[in-house]
Protein backbone atom coordinates (compact mmCIF):
# COMPACT_ATOMS: atom_id res chain seq x y z
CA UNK A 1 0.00 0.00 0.00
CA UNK A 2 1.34 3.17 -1.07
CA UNK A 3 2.20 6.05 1.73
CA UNK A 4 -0.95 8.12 0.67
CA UNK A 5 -3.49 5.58 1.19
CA UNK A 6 -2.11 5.05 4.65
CA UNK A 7 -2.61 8.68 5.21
CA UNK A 8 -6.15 8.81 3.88
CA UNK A 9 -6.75 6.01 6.25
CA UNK A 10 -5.60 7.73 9.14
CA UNK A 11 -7.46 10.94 7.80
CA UNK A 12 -10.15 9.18 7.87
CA UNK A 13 -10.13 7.20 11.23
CA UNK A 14 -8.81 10.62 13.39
CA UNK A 15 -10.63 10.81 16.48
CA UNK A 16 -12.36 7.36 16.12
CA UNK A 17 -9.45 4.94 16.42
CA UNK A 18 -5.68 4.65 15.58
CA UNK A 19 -3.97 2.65 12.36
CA UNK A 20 -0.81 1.17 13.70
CA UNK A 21 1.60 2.08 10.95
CA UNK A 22 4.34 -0.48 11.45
CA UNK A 23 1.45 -3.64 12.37
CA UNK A 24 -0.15 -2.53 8.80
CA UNK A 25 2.94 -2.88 7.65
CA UNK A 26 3.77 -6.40 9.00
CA UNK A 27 0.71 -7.23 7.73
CA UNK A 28 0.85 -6.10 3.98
CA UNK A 29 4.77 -8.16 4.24
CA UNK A 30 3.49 -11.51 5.46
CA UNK A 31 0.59 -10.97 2.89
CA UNK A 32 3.18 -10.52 0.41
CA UNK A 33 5.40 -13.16 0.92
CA UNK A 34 2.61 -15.71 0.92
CA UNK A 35 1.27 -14.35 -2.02
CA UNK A 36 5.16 -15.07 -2.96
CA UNK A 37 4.90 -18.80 -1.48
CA UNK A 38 2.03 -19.77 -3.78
CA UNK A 39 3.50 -18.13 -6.80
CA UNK A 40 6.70 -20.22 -6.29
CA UNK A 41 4.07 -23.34 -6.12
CA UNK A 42 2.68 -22.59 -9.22
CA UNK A 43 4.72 -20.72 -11.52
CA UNK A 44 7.43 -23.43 -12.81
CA UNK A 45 8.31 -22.24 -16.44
CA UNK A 46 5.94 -24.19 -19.13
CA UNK A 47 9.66 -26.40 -20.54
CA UNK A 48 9.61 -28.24 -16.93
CA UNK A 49 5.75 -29.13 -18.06
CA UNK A 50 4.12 -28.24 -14.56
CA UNK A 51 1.57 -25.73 -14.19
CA UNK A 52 1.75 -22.27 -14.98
CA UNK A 53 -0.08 -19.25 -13.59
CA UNK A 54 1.57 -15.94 -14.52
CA UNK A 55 -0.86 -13.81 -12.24
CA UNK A 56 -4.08 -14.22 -10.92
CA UNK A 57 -7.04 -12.75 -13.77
CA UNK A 58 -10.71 -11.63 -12.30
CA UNK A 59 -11.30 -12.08 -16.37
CA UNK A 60 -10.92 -14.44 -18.68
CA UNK A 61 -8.24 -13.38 -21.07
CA UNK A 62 -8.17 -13.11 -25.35
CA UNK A 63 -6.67 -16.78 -25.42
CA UNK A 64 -9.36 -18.29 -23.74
CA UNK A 65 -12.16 -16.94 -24.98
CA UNK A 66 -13.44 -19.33 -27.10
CA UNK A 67 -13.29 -22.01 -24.37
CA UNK A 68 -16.86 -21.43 -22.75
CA UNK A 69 -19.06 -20.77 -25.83
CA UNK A 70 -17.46 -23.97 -27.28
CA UNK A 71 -18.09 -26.52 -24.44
CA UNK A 72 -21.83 -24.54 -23.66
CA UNK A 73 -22.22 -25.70 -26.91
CA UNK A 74 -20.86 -29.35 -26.86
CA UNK A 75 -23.15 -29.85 -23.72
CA UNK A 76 -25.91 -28.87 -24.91
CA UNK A 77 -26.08 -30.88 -28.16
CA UNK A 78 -25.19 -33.98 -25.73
CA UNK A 79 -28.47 -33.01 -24.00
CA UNK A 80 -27.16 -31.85 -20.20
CA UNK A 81 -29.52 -30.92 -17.88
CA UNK A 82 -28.81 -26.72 -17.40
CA UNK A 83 -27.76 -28.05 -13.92
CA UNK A 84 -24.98 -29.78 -14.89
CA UNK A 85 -24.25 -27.44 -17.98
CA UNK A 86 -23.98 -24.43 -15.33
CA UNK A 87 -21.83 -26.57 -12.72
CA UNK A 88 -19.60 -27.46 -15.54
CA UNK A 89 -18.79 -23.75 -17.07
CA UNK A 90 -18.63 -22.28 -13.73
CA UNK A 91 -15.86 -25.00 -12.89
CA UNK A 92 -14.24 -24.22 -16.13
CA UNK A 93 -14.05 -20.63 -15.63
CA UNK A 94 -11.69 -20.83 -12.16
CA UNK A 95 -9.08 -22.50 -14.31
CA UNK A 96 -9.70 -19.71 -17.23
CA UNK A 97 -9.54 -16.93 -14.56
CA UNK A 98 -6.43 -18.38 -13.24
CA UNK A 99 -4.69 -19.36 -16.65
CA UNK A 100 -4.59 -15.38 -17.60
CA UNK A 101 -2.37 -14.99 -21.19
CA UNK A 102 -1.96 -19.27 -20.92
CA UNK A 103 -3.92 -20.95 -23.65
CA UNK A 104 -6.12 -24.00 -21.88
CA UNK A 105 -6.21 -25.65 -25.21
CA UNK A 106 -2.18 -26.20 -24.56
CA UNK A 107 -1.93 -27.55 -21.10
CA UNK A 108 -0.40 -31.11 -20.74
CA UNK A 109 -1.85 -33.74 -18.50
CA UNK A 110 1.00 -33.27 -16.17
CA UNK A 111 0.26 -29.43 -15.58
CA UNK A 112 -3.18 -29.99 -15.12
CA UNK A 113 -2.52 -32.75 -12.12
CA UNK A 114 -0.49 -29.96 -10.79
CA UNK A 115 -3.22 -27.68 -11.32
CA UNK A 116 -5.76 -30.91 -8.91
CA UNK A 117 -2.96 -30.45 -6.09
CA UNK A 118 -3.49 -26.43 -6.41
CA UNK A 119 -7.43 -27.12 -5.83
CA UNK A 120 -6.64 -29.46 -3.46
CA UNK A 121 -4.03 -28.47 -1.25
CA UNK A 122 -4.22 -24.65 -1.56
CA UNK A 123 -7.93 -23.95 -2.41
CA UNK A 124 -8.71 -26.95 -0.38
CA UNK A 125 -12.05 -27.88 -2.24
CA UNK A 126 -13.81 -30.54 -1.04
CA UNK A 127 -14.42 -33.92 -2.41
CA UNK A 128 -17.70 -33.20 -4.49
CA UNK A 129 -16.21 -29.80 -5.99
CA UNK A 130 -13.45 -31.84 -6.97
CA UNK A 131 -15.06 -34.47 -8.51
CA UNK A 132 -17.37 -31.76 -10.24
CA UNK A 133 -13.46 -29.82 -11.63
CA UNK A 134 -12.11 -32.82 -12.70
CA UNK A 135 -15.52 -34.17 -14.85
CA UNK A 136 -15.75 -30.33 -16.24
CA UNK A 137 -12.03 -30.45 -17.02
CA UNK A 138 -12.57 -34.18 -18.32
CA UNK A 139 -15.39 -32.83 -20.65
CA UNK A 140 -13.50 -30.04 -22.45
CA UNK A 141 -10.57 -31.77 -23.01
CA UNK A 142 -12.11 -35.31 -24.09
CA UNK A 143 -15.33 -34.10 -25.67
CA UNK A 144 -14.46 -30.71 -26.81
CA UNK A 145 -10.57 -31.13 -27.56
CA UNK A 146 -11.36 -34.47 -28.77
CA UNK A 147 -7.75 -35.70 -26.77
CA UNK A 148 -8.46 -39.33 -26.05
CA UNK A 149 -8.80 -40.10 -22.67
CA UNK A 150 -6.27 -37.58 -21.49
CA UNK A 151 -7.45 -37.90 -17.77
CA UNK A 152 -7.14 -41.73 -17.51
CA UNK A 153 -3.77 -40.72 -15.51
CA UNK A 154 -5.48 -38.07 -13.35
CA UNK A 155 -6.42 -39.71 -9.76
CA UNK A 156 -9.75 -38.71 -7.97
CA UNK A 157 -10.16 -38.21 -4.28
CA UNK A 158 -12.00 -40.58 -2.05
CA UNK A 159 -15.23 -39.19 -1.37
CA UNK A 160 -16.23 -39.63 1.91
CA UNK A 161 -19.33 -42.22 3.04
CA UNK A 162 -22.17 -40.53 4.79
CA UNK A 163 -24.92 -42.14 6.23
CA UNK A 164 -28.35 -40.38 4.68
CA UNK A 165 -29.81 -37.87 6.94
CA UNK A 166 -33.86 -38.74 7.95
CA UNK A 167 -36.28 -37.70 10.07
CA UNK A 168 -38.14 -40.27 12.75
CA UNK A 169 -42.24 -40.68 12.23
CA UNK A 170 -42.98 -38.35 15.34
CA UNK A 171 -40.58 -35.30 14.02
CA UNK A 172 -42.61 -35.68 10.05
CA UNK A 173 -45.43 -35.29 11.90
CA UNK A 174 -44.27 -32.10 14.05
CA UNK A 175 -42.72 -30.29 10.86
CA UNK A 176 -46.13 -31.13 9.03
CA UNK A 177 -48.09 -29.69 12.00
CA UNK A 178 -45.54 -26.51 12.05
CA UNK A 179 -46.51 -25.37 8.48
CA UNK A 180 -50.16 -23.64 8.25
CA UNK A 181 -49.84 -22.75 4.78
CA UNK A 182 -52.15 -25.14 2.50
CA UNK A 183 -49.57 -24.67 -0.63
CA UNK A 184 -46.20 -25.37 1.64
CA UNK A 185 -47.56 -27.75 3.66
CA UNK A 186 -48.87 -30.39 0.08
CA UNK A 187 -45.18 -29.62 -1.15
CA UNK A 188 -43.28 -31.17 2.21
CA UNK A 189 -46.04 -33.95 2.20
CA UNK A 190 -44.95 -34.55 -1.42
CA UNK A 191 -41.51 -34.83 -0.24
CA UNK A 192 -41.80 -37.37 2.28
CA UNK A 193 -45.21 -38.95 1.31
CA UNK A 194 -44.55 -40.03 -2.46
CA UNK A 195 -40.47 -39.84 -2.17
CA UNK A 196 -40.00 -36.54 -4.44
CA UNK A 197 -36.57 -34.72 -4.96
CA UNK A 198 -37.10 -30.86 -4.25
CA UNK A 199 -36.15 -30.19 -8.17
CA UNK A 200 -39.28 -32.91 -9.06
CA UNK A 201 -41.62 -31.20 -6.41
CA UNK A 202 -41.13 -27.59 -7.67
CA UNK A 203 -41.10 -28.86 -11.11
CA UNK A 204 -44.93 -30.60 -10.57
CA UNK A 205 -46.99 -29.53 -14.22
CA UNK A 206 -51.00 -29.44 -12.86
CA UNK A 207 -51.61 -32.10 -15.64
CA UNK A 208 -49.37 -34.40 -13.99
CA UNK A 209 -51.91 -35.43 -11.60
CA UNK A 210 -54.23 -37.93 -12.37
CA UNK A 211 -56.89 -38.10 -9.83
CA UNK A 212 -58.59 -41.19 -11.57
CA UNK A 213 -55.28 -43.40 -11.43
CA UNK A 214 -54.53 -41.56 -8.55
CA UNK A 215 -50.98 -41.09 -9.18
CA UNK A 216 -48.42 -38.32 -10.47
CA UNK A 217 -46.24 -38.58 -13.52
CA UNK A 218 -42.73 -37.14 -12.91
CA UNK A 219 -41.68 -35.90 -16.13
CA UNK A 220 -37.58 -36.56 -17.03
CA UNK A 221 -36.50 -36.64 -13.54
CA UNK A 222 -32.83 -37.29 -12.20
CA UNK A 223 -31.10 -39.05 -15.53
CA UNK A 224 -33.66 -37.84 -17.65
CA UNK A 225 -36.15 -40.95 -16.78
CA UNK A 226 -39.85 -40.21 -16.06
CA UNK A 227 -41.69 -42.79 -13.83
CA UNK A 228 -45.02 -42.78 -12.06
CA UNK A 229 -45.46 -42.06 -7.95
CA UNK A 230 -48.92 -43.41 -6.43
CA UNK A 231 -50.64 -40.64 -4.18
CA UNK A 232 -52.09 -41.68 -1.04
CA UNK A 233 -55.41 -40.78 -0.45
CA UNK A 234 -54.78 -38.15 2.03
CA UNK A 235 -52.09 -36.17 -0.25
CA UNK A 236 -55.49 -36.87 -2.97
CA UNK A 237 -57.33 -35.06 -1.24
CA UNK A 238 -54.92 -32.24 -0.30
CA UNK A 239 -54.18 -31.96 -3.97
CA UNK A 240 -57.50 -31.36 -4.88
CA UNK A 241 -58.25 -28.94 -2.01
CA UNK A 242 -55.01 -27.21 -2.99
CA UNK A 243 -56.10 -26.80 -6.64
CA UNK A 244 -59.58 -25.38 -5.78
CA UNK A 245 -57.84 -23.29 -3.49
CA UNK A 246 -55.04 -21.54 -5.47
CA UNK A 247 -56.31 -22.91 -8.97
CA UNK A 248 -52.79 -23.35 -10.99
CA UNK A 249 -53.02 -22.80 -14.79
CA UNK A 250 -54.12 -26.11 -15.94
CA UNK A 251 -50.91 -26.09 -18.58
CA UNK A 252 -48.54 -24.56 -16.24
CA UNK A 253 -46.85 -25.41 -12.94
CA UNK A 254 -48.50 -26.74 -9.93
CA UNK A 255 -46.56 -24.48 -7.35
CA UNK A 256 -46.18 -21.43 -9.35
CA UNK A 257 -43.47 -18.93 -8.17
CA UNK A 258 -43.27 -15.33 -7.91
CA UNK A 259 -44.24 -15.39 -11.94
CA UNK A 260 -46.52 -17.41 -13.10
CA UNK A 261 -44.27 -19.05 -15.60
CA UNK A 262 -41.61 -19.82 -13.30
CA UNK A 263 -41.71 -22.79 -10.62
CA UNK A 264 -41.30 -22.12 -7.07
CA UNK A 265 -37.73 -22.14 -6.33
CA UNK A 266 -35.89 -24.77 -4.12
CA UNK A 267 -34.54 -22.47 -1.93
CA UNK A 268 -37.68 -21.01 -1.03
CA UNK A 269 -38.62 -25.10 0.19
CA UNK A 270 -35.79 -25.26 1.37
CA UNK A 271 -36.35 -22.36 3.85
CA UNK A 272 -40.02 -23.47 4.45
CA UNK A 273 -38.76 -26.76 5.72
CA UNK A 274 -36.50 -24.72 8.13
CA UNK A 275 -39.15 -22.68 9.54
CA UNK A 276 -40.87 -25.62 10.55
CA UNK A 277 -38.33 -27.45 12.13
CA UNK A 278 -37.62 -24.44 14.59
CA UNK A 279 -41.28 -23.85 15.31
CA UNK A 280 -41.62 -27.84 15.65
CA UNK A 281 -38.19 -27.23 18.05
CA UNK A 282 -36.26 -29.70 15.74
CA UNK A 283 -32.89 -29.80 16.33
CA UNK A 284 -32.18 -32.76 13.73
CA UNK A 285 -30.11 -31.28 11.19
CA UNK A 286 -31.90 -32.56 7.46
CA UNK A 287 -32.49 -30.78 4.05
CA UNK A 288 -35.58 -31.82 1.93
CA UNK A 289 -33.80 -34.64 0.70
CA UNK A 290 -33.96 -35.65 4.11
CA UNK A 291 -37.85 -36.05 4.05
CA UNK A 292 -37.25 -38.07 1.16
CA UNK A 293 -34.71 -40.89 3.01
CA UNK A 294 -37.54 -40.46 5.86
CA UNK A 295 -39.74 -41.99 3.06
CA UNK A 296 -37.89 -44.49 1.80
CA UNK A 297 -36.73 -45.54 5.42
CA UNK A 298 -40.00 -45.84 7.02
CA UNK A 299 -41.19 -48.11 3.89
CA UNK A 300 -37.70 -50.32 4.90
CA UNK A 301 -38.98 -49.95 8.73
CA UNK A 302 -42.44 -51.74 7.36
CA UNK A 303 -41.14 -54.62 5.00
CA UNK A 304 -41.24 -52.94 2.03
CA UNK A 305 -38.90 -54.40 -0.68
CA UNK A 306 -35.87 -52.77 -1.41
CA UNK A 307 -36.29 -53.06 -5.18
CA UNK A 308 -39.71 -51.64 -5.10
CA UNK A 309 -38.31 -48.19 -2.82
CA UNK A 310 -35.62 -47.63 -5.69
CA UNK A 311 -38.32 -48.09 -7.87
CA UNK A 312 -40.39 -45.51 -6.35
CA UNK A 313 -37.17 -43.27 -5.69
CA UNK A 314 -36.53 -43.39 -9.48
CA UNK A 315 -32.97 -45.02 -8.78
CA UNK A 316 -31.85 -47.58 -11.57
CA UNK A 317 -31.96 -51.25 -10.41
């Protein structure tokens, strides 16, 4: 920091407190010398065929402009959910950002594993995000590039085993007594009572529902597959009081958002779920996905056949 912007900080601060020149200083030294540490990490010359990073870029530079629009493109035509497609860019533009002047297109398998230890070690992502770097990286390079399996030498972390969160029979009950509203109360039912991902309950079309068959069609779910969930009587006849009550657009979305055209958004369940849970005085920690290993847990607790629950969960058998 240059000598006049410690003076316009002191300006500034007269009278209310005091900036310790020399500790500012210290500070600004051991800032630099680390900055210094992870340069000398990272910045081998490109001959030695490690990783290079000649500064850190907020922008993608002129040589790498082409990456993005390129693989947006490749992932679309190979039909990627916009989840996936956005997860995948976003991962692609921290190496872009980081690259600066450096071309992606000509990075070697050996700097990119340097690149992995970076993530790892300095950025220390976790698992998942690293998974998610190393498939993005894996897709531009493979599928974009066309280099033939250019990662097979790349290692991937261990991810680590959690048990699924769920919630016991007399806490489903609590959260469900918690929430007064008719329109967030049927979603959470949805959730735990027919097994429903948060993205396949906000996603609900109104002619979906087939009161006759008594069942709900769940249109290209997780891995693009659509399969049919039975409703129980009682969500029946929530649904229909629900529909008489708000009366979605037949050819739109059951739980309409803000807009009409738009579905209610996730986090908005997500933070309906968590209201209830402190009213109910829940301590349990447990997303919506949790409600939906409650479901499949409490059909286990009965004697329900495992095949038929990843049936009804929409996992492949």
């Amino acid at each position: 920091m240059a000598r006049d912007h410690y003076d316009k900080l002191a300006e500034i601060f007269d009278g209310i407190a005091t900036v310790e020149q020399q500790e500012l200083y210290d500070y600004l030294e051991e800032r630099k010398q680390k900055q210094a540490r992870v340069k000398s990490h990272l910045l081998p010359s490109l001959s030695d065929q490690s990783f290079v990073v000649p500064k850190l870029f907020k922008q993608i530079q002129q040589e790498n402009l082409h990456v993005i629009p390129a693989m947006e493109e490749q992932l679309k035509l190979k039909g990627y959910s916009p989840s996936t497609i956005r997860t995948y860019l976003n991962e692609m533009r921290q190496l872009l950002q980081l690259l600066g002047q450096v071309c992606a297109d000509n990075l070697s398998s050996a700097q990119l594993r340097r690149y992995f230890v970076y993530c790892q070690e300095k950025l220390r992502l976790k698992e998942n995000t690293l998974h998610s770097r190393i498939n993005a990286l894996k897709f531009y390079y493979e599928q974009v590039l066309g280099r033939e399996k250019l990662f097979i030498e790349i290692p991937r972390p261990k991810k680590q085993i959690m048990l699924p969160r769920f919630f016991n029979q007399d806490e489903i009950v609590a959260i469900i007594k918690a929430t007064h509203n008719l329109k967030h109360k049927l979603m959470l039912m949805l959730s735990y009572g027919a097994g429903l991902r948060v993205s396949e309950v906000v996603k609900l079309k109104t002619v979906n529902i087939d009161a006759q068959r008594k069942s709900i069609l769940i249109e290209r779910a997780k891995g693009k597959k659509d399969r049919i969930v039975t409703l129980s009587p009682i969500l029946l006849v929530m649904m229909r009081e629900y529909i008489n009550t708000y009366k979605p657009d037949p050819a739109g979305y059951l739980f309409q958002g803000q807009w009409k055209e738009h579905p209610y958004s996730t986090r908005s369940l997500q933070l309906v779920l968590a209201r209830a849970k402190k009213k109910a005085g829940i301590l349990r920690p447990g997303s919506i996905h949790a409600l939906r290993h409650s479901f499949a847990t409490h059909l286990l607790d009965r004697g329900t056949d495992v095949t038929m629950i990843m049936k009804l969960l929409g996992h492949m058998i």
